[in-house]
Protein backbone atom coordinates (compact mmCIF):
# COMPACT_ATOMS: atom_id res chain seq x y z
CA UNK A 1 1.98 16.11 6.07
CA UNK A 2 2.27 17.26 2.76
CA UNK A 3 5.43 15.36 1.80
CA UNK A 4 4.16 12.67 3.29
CA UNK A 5 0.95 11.67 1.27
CA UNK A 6 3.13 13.30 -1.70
CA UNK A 7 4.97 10.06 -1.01
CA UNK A 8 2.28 7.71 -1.68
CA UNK A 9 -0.26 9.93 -4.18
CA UNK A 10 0.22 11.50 -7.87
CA UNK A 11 -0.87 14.73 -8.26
CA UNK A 12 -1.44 16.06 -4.62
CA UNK A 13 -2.23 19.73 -4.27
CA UNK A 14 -0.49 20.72 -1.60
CA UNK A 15 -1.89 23.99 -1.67
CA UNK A 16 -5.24 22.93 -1.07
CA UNK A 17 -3.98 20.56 1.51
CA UNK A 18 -2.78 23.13 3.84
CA UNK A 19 -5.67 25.28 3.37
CA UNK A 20 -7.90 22.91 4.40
CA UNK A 21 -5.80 21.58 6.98
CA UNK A 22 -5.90 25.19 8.94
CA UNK A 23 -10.18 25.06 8.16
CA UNK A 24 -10.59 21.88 10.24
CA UNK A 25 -11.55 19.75 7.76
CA UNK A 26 -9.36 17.80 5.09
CA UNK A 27 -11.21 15.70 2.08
CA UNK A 28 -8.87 14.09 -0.68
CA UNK A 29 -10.49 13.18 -3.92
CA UNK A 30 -9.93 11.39 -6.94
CA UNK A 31 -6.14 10.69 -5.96
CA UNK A 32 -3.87 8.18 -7.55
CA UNK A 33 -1.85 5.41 -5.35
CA UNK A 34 1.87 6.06 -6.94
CA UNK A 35 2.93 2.39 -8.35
CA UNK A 36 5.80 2.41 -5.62
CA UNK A 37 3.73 3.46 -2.50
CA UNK A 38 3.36 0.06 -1.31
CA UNK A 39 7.43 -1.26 -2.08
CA UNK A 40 8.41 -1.01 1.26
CA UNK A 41 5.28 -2.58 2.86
């Protein structure tokens, strides 16, 4: 999951992402879209 959204978002803790992953909940602020997320689409 992690190298996944790292894929499409700038700046991503991952860190926090698996903590909060293994707490039930997940919420992802202020993230930026990377300029190439959307090439392939």
């Amino acid at each position: 999951l992690n190298r996944l959204l790292g894929d499409y978002f700038e700046n991503l803790d991952t860190s926090q992402l698996k903590l909060g992953i293994w707490g039930g909940d997940v919420v992802l602020r202020n993230l930026r879209l990377r300029d190439s997320a959307l090439d392939d689409v």
